[in-house]
C-alpha atoms as a PDB file:
ATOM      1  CA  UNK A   1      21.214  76.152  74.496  1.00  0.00           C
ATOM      2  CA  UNK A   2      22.835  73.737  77.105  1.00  0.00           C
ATOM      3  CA  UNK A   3      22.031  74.215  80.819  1.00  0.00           C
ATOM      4  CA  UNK A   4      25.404  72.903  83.090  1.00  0.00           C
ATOM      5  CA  UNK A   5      24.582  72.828  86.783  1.00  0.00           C
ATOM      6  CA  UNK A   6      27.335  75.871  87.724  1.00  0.00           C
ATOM      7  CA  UNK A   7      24.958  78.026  85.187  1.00  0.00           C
ATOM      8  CA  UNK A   8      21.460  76.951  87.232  1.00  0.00           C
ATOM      9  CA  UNK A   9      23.105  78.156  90.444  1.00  0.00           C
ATOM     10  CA  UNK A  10      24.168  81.425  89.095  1.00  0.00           C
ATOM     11  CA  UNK A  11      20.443  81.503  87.436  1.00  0.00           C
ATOM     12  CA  UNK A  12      19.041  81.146  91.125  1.00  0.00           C
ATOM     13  CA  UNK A  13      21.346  83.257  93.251  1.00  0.00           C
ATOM     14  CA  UNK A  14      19.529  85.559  95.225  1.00  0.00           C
ATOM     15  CA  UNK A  15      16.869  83.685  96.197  1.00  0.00           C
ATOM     16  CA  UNK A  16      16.144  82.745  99.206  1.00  0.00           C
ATOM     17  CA  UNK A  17      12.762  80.421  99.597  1.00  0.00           C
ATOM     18  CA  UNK A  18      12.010  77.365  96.797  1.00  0.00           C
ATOM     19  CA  UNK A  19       8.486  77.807  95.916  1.00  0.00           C
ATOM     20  CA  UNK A  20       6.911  74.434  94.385  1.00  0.00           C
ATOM     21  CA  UNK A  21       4.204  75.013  91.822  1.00  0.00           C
ATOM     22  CA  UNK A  22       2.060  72.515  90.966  1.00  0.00           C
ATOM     23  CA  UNK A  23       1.220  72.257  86.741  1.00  0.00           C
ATOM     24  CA  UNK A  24      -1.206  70.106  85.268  1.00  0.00           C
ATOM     25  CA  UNK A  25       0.125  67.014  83.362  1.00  0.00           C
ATOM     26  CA  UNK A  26       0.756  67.469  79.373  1.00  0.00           C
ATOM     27  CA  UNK A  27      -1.427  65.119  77.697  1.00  0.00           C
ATOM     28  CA  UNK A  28       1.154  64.914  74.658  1.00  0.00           C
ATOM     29  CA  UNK A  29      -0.160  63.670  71.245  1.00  0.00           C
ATOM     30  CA  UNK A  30       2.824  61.733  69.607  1.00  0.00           C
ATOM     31  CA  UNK A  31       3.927  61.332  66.241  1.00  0.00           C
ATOM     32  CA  UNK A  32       6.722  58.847  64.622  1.00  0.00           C
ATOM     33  CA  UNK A  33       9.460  60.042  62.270  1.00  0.00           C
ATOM     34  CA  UNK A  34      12.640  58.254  60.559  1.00  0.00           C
ATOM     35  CA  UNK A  35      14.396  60.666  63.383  1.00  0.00           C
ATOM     36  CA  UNK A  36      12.451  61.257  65.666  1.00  0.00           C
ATOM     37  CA  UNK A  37       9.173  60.980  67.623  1.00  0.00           C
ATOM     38  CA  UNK A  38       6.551  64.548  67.750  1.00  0.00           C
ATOM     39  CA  UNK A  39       5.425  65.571  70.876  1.00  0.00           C
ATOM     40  CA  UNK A  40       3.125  68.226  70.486  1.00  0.00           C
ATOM     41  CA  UNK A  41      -0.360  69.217  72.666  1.00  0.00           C
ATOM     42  CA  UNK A  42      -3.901  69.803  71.007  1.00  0.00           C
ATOM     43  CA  UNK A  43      -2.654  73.792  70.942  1.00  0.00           C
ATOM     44  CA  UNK A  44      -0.063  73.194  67.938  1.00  0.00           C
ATOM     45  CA  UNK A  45      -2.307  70.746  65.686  1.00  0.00           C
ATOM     46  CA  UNK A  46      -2.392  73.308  63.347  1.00  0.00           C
ATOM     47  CA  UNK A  47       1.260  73.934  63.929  1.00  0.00           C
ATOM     48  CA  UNK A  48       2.789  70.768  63.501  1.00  0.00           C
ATOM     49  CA  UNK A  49       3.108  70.296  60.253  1.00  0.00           C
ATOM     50  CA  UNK A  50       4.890  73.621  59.976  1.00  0.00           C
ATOM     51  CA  UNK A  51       7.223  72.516  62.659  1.00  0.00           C
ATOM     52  CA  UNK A  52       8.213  69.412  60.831  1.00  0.00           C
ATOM     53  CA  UNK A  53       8.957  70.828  57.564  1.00  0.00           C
ATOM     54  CA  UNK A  54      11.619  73.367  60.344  1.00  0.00           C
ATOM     55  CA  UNK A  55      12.801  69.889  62.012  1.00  0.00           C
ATOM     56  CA  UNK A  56      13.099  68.069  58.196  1.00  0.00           C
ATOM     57  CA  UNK A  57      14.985  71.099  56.952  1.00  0.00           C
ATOM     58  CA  UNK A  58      17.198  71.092  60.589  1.00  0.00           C
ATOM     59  CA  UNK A  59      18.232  67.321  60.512  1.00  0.00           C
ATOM     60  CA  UNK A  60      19.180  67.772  56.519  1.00  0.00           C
ATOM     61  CA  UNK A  61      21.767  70.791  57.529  1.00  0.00           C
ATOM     62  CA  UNK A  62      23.209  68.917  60.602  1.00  0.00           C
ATOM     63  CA  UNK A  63      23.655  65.364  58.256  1.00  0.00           C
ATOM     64  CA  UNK A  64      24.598  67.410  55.417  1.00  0.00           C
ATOM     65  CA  UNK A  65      27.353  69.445  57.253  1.00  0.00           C
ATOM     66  CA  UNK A  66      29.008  66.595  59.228  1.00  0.00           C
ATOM     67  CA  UNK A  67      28.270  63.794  56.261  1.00  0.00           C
ATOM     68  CA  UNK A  68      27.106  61.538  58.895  1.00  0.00           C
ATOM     69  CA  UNK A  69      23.181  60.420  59.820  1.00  0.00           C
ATOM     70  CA  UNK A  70      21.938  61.027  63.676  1.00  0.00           C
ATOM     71  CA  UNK A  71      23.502  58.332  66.053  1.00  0.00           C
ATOM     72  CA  UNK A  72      20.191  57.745  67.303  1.00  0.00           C
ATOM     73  CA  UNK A  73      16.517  58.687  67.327  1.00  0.00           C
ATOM     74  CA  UNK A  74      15.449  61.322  69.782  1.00  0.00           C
ATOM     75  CA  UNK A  75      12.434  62.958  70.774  1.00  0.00           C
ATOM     76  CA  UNK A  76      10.644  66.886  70.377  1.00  0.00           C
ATOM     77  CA  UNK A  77       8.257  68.060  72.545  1.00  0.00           C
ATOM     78  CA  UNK A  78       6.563  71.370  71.663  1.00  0.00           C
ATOM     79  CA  UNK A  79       5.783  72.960  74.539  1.00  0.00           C
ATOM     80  CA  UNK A  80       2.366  75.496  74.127  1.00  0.00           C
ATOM     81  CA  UNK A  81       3.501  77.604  76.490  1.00  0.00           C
ATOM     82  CA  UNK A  82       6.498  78.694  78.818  1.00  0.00           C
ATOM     83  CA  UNK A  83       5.130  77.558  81.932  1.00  0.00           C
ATOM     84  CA  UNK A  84       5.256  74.292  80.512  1.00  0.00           C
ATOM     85  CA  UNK A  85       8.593  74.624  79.361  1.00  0.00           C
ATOM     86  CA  UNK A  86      10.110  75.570  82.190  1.00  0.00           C
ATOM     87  CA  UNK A  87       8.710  72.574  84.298  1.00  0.00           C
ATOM     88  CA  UNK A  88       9.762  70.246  81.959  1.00  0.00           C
ATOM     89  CA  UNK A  89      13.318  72.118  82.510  1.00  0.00           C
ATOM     90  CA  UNK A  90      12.889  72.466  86.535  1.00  0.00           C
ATOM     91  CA  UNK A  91      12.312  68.458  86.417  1.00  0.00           C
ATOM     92  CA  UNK A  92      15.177  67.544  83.824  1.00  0.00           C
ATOM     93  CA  UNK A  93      17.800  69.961  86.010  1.00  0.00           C
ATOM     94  CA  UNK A  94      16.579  69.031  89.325  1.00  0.00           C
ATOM     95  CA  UNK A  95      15.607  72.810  90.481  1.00  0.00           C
ATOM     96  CA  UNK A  96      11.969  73.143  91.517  1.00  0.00           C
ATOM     97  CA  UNK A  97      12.021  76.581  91.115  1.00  0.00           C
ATOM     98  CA  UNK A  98      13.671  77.327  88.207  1.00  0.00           C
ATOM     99  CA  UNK A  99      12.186  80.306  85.913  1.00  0.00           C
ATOM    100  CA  UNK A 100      13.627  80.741  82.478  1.00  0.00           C
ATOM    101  CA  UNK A 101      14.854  84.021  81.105  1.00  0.00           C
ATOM    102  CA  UNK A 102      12.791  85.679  78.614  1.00  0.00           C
ATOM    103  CA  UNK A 103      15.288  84.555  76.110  1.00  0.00           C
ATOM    104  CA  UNK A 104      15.618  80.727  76.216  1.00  0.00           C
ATOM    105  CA  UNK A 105      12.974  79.538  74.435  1.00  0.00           C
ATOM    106  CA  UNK A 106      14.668  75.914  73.458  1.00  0.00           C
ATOM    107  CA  UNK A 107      17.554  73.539  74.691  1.00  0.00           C
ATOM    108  CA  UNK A 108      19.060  70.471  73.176  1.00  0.00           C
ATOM    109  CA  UNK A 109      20.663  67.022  74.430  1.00  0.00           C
ATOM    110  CA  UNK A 110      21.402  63.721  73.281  1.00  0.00           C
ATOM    111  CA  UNK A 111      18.007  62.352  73.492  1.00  0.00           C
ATOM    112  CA  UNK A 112      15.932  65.429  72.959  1.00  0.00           C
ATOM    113  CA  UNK A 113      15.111  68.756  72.147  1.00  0.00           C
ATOM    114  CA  UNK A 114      12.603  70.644  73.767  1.00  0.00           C
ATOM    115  CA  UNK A 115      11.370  73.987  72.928  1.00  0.00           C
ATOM    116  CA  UNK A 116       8.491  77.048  73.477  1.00  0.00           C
ATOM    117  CA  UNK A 117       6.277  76.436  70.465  1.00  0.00           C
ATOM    118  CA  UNK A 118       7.397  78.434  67.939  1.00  0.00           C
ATOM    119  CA  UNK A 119       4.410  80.770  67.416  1.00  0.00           C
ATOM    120  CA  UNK A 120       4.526  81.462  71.080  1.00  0.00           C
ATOM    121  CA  UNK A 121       7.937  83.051  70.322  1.00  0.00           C
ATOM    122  CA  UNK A 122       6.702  86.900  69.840  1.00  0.00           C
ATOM    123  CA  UNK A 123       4.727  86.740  72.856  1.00  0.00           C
ATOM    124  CA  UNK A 124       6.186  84.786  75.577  1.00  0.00           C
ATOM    125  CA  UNK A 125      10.150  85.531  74.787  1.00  0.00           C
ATOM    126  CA  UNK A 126      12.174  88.939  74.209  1.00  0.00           C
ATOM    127  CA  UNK A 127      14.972  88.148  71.096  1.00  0.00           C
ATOM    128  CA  UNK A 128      12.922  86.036  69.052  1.00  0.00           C
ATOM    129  CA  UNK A 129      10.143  86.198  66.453  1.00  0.00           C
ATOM    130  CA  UNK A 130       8.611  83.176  64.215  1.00  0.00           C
ATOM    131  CA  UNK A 131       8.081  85.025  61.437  1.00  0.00           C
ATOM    132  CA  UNK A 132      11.721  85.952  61.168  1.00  0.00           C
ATOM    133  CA  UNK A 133      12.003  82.891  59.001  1.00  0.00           C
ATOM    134  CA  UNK A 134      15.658  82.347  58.723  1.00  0.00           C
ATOM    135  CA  UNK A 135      16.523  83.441  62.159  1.00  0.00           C
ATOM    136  CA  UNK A 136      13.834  80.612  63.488  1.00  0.00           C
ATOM    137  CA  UNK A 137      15.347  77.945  61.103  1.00  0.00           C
ATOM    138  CA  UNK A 138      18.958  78.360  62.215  1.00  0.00           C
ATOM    139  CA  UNK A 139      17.609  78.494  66.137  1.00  0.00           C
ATOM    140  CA  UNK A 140      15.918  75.007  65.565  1.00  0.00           C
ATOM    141  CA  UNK A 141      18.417  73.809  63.669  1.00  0.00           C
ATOM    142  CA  UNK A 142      21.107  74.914  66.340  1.00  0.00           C
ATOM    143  CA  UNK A 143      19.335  72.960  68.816  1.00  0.00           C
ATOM    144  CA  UNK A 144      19.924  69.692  66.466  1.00  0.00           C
ATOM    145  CA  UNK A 145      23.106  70.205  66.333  1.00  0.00           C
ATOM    146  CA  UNK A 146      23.378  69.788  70.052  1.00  0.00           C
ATOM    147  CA  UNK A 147      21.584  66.720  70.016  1.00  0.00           C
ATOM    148  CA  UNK A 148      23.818  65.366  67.183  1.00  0.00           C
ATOM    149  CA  UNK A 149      27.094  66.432  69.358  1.00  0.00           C
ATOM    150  CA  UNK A 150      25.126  64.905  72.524  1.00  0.00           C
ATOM    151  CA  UNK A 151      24.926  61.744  70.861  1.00  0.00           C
ATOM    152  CA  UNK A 152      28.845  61.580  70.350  1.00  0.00           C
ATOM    153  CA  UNK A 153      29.688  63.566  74.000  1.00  0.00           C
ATOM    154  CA  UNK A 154      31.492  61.629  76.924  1.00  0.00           C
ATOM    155  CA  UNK A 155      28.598  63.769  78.418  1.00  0.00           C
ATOM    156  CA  UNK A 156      25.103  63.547  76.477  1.00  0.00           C
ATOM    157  CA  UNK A 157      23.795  66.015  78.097  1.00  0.00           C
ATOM    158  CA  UNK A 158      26.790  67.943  78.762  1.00  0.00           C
ATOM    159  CA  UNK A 159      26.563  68.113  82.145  1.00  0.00           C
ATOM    160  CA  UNK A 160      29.937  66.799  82.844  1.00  0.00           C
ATOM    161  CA  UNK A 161      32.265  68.759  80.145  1.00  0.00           C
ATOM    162  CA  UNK A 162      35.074  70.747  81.519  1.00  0.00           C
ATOM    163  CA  UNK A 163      35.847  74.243  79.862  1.00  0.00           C
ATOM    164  CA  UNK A 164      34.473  73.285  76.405  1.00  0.00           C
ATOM    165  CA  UNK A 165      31.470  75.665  76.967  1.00  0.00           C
ATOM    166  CA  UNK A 166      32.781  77.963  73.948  1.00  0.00           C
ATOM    167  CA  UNK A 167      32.927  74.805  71.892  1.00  0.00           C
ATOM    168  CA  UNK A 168      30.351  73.486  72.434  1.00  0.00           C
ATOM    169  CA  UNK A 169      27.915  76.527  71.699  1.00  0.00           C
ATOM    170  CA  UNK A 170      30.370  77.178  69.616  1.00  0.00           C
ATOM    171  CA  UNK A 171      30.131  74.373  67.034  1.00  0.00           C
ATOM    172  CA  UNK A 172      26.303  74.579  67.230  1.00  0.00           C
ATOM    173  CA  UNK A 173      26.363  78.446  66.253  1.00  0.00           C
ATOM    174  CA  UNK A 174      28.874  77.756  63.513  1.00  0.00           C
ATOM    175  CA  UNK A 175      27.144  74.567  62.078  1.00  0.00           C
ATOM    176  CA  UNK A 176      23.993  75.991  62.088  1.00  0.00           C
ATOM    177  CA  UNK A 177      24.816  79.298  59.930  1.00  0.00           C
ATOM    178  CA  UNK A 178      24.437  81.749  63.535  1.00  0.00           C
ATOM    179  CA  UNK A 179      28.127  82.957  62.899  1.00  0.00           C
ATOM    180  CA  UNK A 180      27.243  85.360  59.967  1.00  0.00           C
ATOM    181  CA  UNK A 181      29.084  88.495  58.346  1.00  0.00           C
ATOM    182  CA  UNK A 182      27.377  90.840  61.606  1.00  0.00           C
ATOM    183  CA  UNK A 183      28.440  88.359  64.342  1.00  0.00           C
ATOM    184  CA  UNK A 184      32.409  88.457  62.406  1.00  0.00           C
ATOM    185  CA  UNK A 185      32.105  92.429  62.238  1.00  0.00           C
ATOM    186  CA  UNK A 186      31.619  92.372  65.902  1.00  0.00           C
ATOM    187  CA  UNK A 187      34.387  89.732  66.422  1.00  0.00           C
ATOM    188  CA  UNK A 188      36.700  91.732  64.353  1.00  0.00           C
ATOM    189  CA  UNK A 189      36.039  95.198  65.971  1.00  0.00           C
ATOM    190  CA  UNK A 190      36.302  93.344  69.968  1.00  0.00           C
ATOM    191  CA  UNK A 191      39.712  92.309  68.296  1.00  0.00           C
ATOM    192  CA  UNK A 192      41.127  95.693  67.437  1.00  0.00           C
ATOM    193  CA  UNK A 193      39.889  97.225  70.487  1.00  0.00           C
ATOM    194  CA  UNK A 194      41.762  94.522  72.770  1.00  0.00           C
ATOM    195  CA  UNK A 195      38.309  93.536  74.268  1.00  0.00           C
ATOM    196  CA  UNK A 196      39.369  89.498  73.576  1.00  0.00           C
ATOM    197  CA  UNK A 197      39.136  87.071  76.558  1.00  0.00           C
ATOM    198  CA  UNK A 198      42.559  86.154  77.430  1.00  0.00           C
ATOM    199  CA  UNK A 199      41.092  82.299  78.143  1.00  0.00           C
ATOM    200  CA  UNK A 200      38.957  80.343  76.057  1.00  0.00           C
ATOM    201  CA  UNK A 201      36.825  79.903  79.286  1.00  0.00           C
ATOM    202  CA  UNK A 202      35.750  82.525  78.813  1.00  0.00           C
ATOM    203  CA  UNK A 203      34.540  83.273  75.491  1.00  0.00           C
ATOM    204  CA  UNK A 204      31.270  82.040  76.178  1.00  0.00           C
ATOM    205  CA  UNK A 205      30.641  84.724  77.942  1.00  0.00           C
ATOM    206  CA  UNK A 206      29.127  87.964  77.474  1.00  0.00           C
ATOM    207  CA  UNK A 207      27.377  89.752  74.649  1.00  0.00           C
ATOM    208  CA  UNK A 208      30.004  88.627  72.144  1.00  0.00           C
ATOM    209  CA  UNK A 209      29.505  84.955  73.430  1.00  0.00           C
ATOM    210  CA  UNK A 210      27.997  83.556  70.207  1.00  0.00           C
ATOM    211  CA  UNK A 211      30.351  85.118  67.984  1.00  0.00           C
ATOM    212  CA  UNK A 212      33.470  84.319  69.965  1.00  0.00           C
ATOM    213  CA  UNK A 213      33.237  80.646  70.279  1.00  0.00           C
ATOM    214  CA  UNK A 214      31.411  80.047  67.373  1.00  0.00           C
ATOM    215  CA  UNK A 215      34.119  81.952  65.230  1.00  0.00           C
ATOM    216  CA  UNK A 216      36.808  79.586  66.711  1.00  0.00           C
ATOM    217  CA  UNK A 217      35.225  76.610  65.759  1.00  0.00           C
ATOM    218  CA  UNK A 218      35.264  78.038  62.356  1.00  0.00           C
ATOM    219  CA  UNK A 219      38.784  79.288  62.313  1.00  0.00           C
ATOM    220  CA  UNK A 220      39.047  75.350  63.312  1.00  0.00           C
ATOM    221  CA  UNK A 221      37.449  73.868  60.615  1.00  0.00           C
ATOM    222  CA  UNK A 222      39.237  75.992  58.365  1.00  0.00           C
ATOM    223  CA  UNK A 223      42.576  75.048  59.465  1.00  0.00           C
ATOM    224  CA  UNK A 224      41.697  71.544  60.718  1.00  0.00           C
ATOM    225  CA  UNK A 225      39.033  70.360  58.126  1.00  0.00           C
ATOM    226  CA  UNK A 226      36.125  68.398  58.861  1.00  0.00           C
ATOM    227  CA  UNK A 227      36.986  65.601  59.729  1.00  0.00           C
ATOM    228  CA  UNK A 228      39.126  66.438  62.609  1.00  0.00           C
ATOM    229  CA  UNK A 229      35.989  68.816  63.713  1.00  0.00           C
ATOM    230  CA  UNK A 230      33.799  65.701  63.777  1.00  0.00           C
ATOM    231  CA  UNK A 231      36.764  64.234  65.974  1.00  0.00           C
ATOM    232  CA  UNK A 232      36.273  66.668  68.291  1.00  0.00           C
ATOM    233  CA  UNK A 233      32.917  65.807  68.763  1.00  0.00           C
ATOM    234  CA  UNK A 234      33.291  63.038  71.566  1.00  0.00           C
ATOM    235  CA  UNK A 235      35.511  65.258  73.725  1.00  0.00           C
ATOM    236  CA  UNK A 236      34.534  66.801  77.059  1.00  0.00           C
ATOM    237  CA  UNK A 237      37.793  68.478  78.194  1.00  0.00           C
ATOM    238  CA  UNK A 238      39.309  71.147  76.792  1.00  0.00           C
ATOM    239  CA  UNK A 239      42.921  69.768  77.557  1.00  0.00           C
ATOM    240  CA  UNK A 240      41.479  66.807  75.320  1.00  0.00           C
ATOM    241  CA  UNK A 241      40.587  69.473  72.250  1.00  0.00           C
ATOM    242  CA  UNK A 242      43.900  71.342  72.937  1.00  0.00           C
ATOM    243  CA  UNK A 243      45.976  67.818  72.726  1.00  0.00           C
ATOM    244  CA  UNK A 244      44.012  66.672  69.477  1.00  0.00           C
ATOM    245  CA  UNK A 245      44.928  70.182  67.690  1.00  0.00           C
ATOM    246  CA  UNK A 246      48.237  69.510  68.610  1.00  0.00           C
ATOM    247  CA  UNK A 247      48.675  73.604  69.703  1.00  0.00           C
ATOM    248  CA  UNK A 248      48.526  75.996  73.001  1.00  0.00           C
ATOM    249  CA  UNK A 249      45.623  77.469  74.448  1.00  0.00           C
ATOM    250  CA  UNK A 250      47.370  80.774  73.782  1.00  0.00           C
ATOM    251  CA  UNK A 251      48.343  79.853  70.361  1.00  0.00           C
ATOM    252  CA  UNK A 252      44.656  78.691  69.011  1.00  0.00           C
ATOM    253  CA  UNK A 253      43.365  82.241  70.332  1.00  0.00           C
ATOM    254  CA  UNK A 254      46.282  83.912  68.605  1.00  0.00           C
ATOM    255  CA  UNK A 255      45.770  82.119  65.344  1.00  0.00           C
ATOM    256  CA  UNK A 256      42.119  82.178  65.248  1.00  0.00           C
ATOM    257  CA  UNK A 257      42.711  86.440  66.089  1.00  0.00           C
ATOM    258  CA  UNK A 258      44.954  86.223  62.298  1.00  0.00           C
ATOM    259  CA  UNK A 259      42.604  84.333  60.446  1.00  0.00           C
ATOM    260  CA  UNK A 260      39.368  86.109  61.494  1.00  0.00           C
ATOM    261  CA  UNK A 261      41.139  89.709  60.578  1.00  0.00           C
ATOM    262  CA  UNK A 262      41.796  88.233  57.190  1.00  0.00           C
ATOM    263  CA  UNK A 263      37.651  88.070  56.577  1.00  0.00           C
END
């Protein structure tokens, strides 16, 4: 999940007062990795080990799918429980007040990821479950992948990208296996029905927003191959993406509507 500022204003329309609630401090317990450094609180020591075997498994897909190690080391922290979470989130986005939807429950960025620990999930969050196994492994490891493309981004923490919202969610839903046979029926059927965004804007975007983008960064790999993918990486504009592919806004959508019908 990234957070761009547009998308904490729309999160906070409506109200009307800023109410400033005081939390008290974490006191983390840290732990070194060869990728990065644990922080967890006294509530997940009999988690942790768990979570690193999820983070291990993560940081082998993301290096394993792009051929390429982790730019640089980066830091977890575990939160124990959603109030915790979101005031690490009100502090890192600069909106006192900010209350997280029932179903973020993790975000990623160049220097670290930061999630609801995981066997909070069933309790404190609406779509997700721990013990949904592969479900939780592809979330985690969906998160890495941000923090891998954060490490290449004009904009680590892509708060500065310009209409590449579909790609990037999109290349971290494809990477990490979230674009699965379901997610293409759904693509497919929004296709026949004429239900497609006319703009890539706006693919992420709706209930179909996973599926959408993350489908067109797989119709690009297909066509492109994976190297010019991992070119893509250090882009923030979408005119930037567009000139790379050498094609038309209108022309990628078309294309990519061909290739996923053929699936």
């Amino acid at each position: 999940m990234i957070m761009k500022p547009v998308y904490r204003f729309l999160l906070m329309a409506g109200l009307c007062t800023i109410s400033i609630s005081w939390t008290i401090p974490i006191e983390w317990i840290t732990e070194n990795h060869k990728n990065y450094t644990l922080h967890y609180t006294s509530a997940d020591l009999q988690n942790k080990d768990d979570y690193n075997v999820i983070l291990a498994k993560g940081i082998q897909s993301v290096e394993s799918f792009i051929k390429s190690p982790f730019k640089n080391t980066f830091g977890v922290y575990i939160h124990p429980n959603r109030q915790s979470l979101d005031a690490e989130w009100q502090k890192d986005w600069g909106v006192p007040d900010f209350k997280s939807e029932c179903w973020m429950v993790a975000s990623g960025i160049a220097t670290k990821l930061v999630m609801l620990s995981p066997k909070r999930w069933s309790a404190e969050s609406c779509e997700h479950d721990y013990n949904e196994t592969a479900k939780t492994q592809n979330l985690i490891t969906h998160e890495l992948f941000h923090v891998y493309h954060g490490q290449l981004n004009a904009s680590p923490d892509f708060s500065n990208i310009d209409k590449i919202d579909w790609f990037v969610e999109g290349f971290a839903t494809y990477a990490s296996g979230q674009c699965d046979a379901d997610r293409i029926k759904e693509i497919k059927r929004a296709i026949e029905e004429n239900k497609i965004p006319a703009s890539l804007d706006n693919f992420w975007t709706g209930k179909l927003k996973y599926g959408l983008s993350g489908s067109v960064v797989l119709y690009i790999d297909y066509k492109y191959g994976r190297d010019t993918l991992k070119e893509l990486l250090p882009m923030s504009k979408k005119a930037e993406i567009l000139s790379k592919l050498a094609i038309s806004e209108q022309d990628l959508i078309k294309n990519w509507k061909q290739y996923i019908n053929t699936l």
